[in-house]
Protein backbone atom coordinates (compact mmCIF):
# COMPACT_ATOMS: atom_id res chain seq x y z
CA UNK A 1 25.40 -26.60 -21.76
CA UNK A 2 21.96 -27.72 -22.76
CA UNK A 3 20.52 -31.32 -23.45
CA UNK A 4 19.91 -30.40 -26.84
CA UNK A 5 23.78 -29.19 -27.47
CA UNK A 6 24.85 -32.78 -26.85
CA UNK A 7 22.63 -33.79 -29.31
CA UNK A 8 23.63 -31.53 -31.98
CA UNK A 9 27.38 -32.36 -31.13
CA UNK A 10 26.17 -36.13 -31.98
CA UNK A 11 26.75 -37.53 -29.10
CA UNK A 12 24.90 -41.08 -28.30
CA UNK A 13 22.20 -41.29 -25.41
CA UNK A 14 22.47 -44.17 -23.25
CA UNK A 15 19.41 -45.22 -21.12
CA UNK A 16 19.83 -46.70 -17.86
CA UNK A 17 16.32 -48.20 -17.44
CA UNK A 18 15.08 -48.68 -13.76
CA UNK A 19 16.09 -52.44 -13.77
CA UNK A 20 19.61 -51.59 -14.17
CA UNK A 21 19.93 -48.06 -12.51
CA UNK A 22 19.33 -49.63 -8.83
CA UNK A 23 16.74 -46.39 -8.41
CA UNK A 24 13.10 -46.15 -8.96
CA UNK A 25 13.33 -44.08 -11.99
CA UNK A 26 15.12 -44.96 -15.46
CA UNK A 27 17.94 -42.23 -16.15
CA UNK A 28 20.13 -40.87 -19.04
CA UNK A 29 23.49 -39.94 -20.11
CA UNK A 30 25.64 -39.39 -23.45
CA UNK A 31 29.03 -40.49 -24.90
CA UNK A 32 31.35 -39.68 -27.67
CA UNK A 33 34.49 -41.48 -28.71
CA UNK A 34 37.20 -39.16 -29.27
CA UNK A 35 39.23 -42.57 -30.20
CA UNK A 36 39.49 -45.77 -29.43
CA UNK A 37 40.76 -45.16 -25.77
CA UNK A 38 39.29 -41.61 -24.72
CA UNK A 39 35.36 -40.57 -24.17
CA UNK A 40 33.72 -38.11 -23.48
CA UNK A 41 30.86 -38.89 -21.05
CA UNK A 42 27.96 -36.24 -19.98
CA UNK A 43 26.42 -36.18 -16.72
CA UNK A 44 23.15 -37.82 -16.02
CA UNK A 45 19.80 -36.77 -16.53
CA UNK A 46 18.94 -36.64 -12.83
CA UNK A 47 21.83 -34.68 -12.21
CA UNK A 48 21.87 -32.50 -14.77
CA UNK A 49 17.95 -31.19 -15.76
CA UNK A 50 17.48 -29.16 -19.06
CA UNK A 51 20.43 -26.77 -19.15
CA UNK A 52 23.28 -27.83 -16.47
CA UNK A 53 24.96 -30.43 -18.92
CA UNK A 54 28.78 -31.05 -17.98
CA UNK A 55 30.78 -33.34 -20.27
CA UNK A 56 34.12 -35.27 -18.09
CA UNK A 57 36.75 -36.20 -20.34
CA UNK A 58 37.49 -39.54 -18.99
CA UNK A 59 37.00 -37.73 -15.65
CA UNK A 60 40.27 -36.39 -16.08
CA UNK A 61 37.93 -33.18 -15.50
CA UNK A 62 34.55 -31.38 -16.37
CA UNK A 63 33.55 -28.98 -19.30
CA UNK A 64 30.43 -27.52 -19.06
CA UNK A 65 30.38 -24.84 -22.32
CA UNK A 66 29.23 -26.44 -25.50
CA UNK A 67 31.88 -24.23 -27.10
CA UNK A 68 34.99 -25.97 -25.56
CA UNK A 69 33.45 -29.26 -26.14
CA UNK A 70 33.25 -28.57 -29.78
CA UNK A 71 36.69 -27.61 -29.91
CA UNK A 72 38.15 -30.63 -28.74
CA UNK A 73 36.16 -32.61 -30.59
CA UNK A 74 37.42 -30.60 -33.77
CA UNK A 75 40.83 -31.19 -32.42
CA UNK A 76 40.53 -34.99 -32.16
CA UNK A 77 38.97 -35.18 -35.72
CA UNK A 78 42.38 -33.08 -36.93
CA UNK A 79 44.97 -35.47 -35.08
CA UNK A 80 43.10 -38.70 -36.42
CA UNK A 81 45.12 -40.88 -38.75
């Protein structure tokens, strides 16, 4: 999964600048709410690079295809009240 798929998928990039990352360079990673207790959070940026994007569901476990994050998205949207 690609940088750029998160994007599309709308998730929202957090920046970890240098001052808080502990590290001498600033790093990057995205979220999603799927609800009010359950995110999805990527990987970072220096872990990652362009095109090795994995998504944890509240590191109950990794996804790393853009197509099965997209379905459980969809499927969180359907069971929404």
């Amino acid at each position: 999964m690609t940088e750029n798929d998160l994007k599309e998928l709308h998730f929202t990039k957090i920046i970890v600048p240098v001052e808080e990352s502990g590290d001498e360079f600033a790093y990057h990673y995205y979220i999603y709410p799927l609800n009010d207790s359950i995110n999805l959070v990527s990987s970072t940026s220096d872990e990652s690079n362009q095109k090795n994007w994995k998504v944890s569901v509240d590191y109950w476990g990794e996804i790393d295809n853009v197509e099965s994050v997209s379905e459980l998205i969809s499927f969180f949207k359907n069971i929404k009240k």
